[in-house]
Protein backbone atom coordinates (compact mmCIF):
# COMPACT_ATOMS: atom_id res chain seq x y z
CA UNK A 1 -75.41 110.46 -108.92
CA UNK A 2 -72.00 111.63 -108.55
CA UNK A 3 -71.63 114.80 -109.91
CA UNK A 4 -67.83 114.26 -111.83
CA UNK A 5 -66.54 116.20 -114.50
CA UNK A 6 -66.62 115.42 -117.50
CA UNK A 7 -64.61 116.83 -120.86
CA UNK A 8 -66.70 117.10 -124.32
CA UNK A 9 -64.30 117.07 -126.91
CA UNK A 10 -65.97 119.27 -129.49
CA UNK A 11 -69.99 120.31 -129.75
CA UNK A 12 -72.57 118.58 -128.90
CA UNK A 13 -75.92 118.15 -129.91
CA UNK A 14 -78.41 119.43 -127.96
CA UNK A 15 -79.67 115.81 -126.48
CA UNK A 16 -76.09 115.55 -125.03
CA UNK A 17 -75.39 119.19 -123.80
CA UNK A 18 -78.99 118.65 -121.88
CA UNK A 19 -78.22 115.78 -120.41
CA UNK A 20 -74.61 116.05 -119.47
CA UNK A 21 -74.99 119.83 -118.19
CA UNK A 22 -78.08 117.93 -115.75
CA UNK A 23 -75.53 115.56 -114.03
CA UNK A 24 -72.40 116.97 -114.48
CA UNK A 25 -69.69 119.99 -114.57
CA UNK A 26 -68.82 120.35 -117.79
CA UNK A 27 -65.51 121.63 -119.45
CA UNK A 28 -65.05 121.97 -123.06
CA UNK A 29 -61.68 121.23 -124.73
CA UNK A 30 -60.21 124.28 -126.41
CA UNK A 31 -58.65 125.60 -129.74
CA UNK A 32 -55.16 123.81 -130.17
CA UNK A 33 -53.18 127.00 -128.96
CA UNK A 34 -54.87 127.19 -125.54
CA UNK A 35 -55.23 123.15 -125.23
CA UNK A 36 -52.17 122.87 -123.10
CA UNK A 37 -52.91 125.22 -120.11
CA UNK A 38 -56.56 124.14 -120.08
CA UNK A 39 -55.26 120.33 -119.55
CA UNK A 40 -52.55 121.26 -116.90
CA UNK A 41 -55.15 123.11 -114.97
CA UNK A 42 -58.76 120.65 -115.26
CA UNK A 43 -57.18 117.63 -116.62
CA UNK A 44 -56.23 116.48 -113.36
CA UNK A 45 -60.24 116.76 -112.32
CA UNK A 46 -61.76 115.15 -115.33
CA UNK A 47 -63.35 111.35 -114.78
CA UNK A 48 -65.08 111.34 -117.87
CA UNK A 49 -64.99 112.01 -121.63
CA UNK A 50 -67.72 112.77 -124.10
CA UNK A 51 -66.72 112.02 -127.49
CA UNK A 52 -67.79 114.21 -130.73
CA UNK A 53 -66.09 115.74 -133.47
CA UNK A 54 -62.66 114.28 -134.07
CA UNK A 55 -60.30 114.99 -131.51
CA UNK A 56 -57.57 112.18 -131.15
CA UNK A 57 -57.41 110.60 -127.85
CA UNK A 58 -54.75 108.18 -127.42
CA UNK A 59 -52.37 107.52 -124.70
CA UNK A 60 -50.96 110.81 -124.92
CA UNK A 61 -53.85 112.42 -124.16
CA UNK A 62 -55.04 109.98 -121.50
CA UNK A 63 -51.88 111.27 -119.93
CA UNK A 64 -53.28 114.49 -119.14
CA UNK A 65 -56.48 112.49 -117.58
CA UNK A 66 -54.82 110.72 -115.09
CA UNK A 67 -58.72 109.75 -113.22
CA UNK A 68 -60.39 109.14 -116.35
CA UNK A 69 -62.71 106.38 -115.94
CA UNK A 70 -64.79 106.40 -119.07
CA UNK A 71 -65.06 107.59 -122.96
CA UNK A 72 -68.90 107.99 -123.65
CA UNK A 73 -68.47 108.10 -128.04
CA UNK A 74 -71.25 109.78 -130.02
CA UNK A 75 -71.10 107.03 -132.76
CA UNK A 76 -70.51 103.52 -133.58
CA UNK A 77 -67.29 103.71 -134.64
CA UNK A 78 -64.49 104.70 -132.57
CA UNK A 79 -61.36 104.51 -134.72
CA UNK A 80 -60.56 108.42 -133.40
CA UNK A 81 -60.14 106.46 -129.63
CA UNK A 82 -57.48 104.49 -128.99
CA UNK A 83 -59.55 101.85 -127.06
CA UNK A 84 -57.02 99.25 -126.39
CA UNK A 85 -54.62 101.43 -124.67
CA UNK A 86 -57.87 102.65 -122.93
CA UNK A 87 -58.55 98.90 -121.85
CA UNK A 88 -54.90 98.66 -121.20
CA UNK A 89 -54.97 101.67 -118.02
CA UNK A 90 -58.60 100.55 -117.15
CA UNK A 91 -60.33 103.01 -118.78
CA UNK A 92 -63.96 102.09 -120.25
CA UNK A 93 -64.90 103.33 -123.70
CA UNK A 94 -68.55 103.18 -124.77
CA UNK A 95 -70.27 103.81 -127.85
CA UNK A 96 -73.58 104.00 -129.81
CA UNK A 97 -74.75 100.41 -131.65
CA UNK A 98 -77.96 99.45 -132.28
CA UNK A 99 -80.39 102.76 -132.19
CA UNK A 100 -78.61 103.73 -135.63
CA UNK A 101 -78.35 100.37 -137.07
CA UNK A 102 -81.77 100.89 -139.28
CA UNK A 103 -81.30 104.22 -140.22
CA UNK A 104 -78.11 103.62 -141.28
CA UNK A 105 -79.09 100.27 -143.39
CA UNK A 106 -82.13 102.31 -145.05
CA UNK A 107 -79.21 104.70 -146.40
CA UNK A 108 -76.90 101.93 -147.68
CA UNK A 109 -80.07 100.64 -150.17
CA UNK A 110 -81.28 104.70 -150.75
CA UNK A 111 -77.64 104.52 -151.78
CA UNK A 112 -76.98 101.32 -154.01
CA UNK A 113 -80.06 102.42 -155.78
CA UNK A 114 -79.16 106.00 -156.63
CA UNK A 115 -75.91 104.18 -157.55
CA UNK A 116 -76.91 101.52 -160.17
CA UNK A 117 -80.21 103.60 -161.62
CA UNK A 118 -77.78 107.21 -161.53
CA UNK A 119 -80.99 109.29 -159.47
CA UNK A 120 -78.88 111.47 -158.38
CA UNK A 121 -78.08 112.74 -161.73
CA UNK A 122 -81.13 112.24 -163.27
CA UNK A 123 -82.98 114.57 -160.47
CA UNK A 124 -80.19 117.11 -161.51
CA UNK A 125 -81.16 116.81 -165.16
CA UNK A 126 -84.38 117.99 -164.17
CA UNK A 127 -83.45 120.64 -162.06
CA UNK A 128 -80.76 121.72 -164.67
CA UNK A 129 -83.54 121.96 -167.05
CA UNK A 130 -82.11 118.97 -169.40
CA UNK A 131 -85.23 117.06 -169.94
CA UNK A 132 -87.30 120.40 -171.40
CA UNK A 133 -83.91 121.01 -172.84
CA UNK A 134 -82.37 117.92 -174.25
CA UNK A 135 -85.21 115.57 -173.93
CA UNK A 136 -85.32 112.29 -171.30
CA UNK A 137 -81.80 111.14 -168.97
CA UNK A 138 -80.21 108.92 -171.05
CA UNK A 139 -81.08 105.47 -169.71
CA UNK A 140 -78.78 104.14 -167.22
CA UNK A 141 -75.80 101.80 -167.66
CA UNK A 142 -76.32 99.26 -164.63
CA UNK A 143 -79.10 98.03 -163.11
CA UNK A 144 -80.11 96.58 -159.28
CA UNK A 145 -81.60 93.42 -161.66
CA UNK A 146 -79.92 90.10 -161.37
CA UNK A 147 -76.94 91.57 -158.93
CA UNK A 148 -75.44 89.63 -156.20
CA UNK A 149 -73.87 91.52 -153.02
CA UNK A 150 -71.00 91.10 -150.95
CA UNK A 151 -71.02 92.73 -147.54
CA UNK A 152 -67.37 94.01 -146.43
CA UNK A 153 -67.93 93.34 -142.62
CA UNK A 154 -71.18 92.09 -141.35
CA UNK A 155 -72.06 92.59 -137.80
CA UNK A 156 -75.10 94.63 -136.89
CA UNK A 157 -75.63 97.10 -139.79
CA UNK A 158 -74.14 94.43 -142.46
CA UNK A 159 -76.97 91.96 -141.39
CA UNK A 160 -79.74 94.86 -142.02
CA UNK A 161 -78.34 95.68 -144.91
CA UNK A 162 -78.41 92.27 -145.82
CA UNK A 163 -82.03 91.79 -144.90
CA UNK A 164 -83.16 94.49 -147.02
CA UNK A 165 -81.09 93.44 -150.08
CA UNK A 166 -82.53 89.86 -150.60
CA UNK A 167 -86.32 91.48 -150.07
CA UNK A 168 -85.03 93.09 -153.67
CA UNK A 169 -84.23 89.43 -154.31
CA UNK A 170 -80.63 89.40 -154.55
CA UNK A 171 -78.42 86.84 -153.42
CA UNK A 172 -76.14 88.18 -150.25
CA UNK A 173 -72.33 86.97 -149.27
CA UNK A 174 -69.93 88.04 -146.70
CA UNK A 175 -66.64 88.54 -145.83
CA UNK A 176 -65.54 89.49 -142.13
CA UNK A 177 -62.68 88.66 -139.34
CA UNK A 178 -64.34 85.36 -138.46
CA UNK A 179 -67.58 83.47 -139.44
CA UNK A 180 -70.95 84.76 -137.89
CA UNK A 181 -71.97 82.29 -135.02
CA UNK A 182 -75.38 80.92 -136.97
CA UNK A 183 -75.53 82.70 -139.99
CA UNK A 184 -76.30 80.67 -142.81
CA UNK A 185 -75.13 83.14 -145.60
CA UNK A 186 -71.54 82.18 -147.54
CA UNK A 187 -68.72 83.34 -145.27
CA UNK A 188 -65.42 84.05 -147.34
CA UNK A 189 -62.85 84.44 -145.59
CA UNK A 190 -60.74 86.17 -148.30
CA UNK A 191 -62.07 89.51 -149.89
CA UNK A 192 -60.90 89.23 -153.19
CA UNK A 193 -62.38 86.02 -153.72
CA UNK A 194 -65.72 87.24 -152.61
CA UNK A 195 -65.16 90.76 -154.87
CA UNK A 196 -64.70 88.01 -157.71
CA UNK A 197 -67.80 85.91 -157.40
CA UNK A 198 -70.21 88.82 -156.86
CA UNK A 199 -70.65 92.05 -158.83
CA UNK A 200 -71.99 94.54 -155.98
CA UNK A 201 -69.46 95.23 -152.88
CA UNK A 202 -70.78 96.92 -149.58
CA UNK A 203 -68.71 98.17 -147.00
CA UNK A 204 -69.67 98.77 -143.49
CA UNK A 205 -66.42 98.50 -142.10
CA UNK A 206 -64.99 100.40 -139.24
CA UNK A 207 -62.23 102.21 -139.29
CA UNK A 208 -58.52 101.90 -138.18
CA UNK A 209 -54.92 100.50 -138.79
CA UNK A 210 -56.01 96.71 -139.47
CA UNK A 211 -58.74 98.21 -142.21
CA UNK A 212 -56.64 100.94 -143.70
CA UNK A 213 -57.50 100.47 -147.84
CA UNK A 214 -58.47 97.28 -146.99
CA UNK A 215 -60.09 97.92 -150.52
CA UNK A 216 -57.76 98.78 -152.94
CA UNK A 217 -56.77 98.25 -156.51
CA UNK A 218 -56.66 94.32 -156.34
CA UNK A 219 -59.94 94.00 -154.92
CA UNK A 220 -61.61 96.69 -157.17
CA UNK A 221 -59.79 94.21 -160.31
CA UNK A 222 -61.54 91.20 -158.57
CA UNK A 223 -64.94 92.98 -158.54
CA UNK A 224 -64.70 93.72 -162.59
CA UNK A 225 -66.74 95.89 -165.31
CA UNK A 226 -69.99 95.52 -164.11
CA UNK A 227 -68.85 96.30 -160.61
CA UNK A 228 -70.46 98.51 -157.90
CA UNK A 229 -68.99 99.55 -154.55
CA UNK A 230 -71.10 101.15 -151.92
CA UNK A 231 -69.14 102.24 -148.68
CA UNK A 232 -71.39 103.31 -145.87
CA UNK A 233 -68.75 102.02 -143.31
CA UNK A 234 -65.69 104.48 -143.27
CA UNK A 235 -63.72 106.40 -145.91
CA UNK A 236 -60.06 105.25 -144.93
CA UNK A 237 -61.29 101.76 -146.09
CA UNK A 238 -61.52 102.48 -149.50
CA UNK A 239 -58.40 103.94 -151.48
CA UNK A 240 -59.93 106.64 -153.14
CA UNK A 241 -57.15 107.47 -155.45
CA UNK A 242 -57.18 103.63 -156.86
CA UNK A 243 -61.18 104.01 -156.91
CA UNK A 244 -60.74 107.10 -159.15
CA UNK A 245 -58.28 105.13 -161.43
CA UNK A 246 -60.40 102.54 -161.41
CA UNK A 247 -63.28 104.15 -162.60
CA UNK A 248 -61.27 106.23 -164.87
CA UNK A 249 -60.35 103.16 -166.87
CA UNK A 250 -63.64 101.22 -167.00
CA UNK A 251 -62.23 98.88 -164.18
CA UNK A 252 -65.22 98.79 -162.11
CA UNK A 253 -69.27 100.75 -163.75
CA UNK A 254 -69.72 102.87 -160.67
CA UNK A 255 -69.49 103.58 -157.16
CA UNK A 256 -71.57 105.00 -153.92
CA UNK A 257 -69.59 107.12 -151.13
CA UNK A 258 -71.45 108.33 -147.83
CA UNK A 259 -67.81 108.40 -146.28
CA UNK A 260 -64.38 109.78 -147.55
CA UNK A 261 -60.66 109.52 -146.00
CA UNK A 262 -60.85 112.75 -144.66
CA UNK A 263 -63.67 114.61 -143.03
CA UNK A 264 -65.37 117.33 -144.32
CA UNK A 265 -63.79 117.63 -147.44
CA UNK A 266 -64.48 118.79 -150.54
CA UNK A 267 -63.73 115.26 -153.25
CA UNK A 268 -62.82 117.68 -156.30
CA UNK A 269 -61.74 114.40 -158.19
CA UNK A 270 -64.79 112.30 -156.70
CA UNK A 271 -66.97 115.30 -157.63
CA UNK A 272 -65.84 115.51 -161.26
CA UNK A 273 -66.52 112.06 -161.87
CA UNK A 274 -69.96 111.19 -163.36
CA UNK A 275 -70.14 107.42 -161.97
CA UNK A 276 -69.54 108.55 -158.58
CA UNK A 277 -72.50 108.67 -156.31
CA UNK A 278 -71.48 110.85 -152.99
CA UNK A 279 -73.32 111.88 -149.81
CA UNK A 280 -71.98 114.05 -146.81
CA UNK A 281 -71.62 110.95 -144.05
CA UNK A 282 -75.68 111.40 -143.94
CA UNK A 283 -75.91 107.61 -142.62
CA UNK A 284 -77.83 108.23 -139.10
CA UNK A 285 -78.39 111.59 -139.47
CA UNK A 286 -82.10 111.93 -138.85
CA UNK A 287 -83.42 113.51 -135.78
CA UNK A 288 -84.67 110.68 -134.80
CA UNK A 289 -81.64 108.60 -134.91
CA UNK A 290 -79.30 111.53 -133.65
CA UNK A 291 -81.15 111.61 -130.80
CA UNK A 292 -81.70 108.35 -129.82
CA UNK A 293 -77.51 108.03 -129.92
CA UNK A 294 -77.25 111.02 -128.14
CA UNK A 295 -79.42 109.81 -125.01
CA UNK A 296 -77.14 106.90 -125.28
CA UNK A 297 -73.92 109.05 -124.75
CA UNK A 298 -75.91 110.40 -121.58
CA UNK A 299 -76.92 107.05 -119.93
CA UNK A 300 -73.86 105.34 -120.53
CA UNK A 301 -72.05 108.29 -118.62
CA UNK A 302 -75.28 108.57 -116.18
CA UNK A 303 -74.94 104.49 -115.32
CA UNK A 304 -71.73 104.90 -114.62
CA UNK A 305 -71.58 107.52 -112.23
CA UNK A 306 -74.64 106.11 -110.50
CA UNK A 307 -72.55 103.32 -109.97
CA UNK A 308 -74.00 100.89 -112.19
CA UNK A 309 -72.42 99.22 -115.48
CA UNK A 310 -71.72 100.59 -118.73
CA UNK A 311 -74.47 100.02 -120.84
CA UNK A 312 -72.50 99.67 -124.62
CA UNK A 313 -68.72 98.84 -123.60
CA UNK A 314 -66.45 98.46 -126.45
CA UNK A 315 -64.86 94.67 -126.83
CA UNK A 316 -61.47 96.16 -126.21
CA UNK A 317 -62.79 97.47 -122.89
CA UNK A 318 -65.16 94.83 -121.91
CA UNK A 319 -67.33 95.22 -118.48
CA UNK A 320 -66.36 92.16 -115.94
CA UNK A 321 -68.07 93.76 -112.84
């Protein structure tokens, strides 16, 4: 294998530092203050990226690159990357689908049902020493009986979800860019339509410009009283200051957050809300999972240099060969 070098653009886990420091020479991108003498002097050399953290890396950066070949992501999405100019200069960005797709499903129904039956709260009630206190949790507003789901984007991880949902017996829907090729659930193509015929709204959208808010105020409206939104996806999808408001005025019963607009962060006004259900992006993040991705950031770069394809391209960077 062609030992190239390769820039990781913040830590990496130890599946990826074992793998990449096996194949490779390997520089690590530096605090902001020292960034610009460290690219001037091993940008030049580097052929490959490994993606972590969130370090932007958009034409500008590419710039300082000029032989980058590939962007090995730790992750599914890839909204940090800006993959079509990538595709544009040749450039092939890869990242993780498929080995998180079940862990990350299993969260979005631990989720919905910590949601509607409030276990979150009700373990803290416990712990708080309310029920020796005060007596039993009060008994919960909204219920996973007689729902029906909507699934904001439905490609790998919506169709688990989706899988797992009707086992609880609920009907599913979905709204995406385009129809699934042979799926025989309800397509609608317009998301406030769907948010008004159904009562439960998952998102497992990515990321990005064309998604930014994509569920707002209007769509919260469509979804109505009884409403639930779950958003396992990304956090710029959701408008978290019309969710607030939302729930603040009895628009929509309650919501579910594993991901937030920015990253970490501390949600004072998602915290001090009691219908608010909220993880810390804890989708994939089992061992298992995290490692399984993490090989995959290692063989994608390890095909490459040995010549061979890239094993999870991107569609903006597609493999032809």
């Amino acid at each position: 294998m062609d030992r190239a070098d390769v820039l990781a653009t913040g830590p990496m886990m130890q599946r990826i530092e074992d793998g990449v420091l096996a194949h490779f020479t390997v520089h690590r991108l530096p605090a902001p203050a020292e960034r610009e003498a460290f690219l001037a002097a091993v940008g030049p050399r580097i052929r490959g990226v490994v993606a972590v953290g969130h370090a932007r890396i958009d034409g500008a950066f590419m710039d300082r690159l000029p032989k980058l070949e590939i962007v090995a992501n730790m992750g599914v999405g890839y909204d940090s990357i800006d993959a079509v100019e990538a595709g544009r200069r040749g450039i092939i960005v890869t990242n993780t689908p498929d080995v998180l797709t079940e862990e990350v499903a299993d969260t979005a129904l631990g989720l919905l049902l910590m949601t509607v039956r409030e276990l979150g709260a009700a373990e803290r009630w416990l712990r708080d020493g309310q029920w020796a206190a005060k007596g039993h949790y009060p008994l919960t507003r909204t219920t996973l009986r007689g729902r029906s789901v909507g699934i904001v984007g439905f490609g790998r991880i919506g169709r688990a979800i989706a899988e797992r949902v009707e086992a609880f017996g609920l009907p599913v829907v979905y709204h995406n860019r385009r129809p699934v090729a042979g799926e025989t659930r309800r397509y609608y193509p317009d998301l406030i339509a769907m948010a008004r015929d159904v009562d439960t709204l998952i998102s497992v959208l990515p990321g990005g410009a064309a998604t930014q808010h994509l569920i707002g105020a209007d769509v919260l409206a469509a979804l109505g009283a009884n409403g639930v939104l779950i958003n396992i996806g990304r956090g710029s999808v959701v408008d978290e200051a019309a969710l607030v408001d939302a729930l603040d005025r009895g628009v929509i019963a309650s919501a579910g957050l594993d991901v937030f607009e920015v990253e970490p962060c501390r949600p004072d006004r998602l915290i001090a809300h009691e219908r608010i259900t909220l993880l810390p992006h804890v989708g994939s993040a089992s061992h298992h999972t995290r490692d399984l991705m993490g090989q995959l950031v290692v063989d994608n770069l390890a095909s490459w240099f040995g010549g061979r394809r890239p094993l999870t391209p991107v569609v903006e960077t597609p493999w032809a060969g």
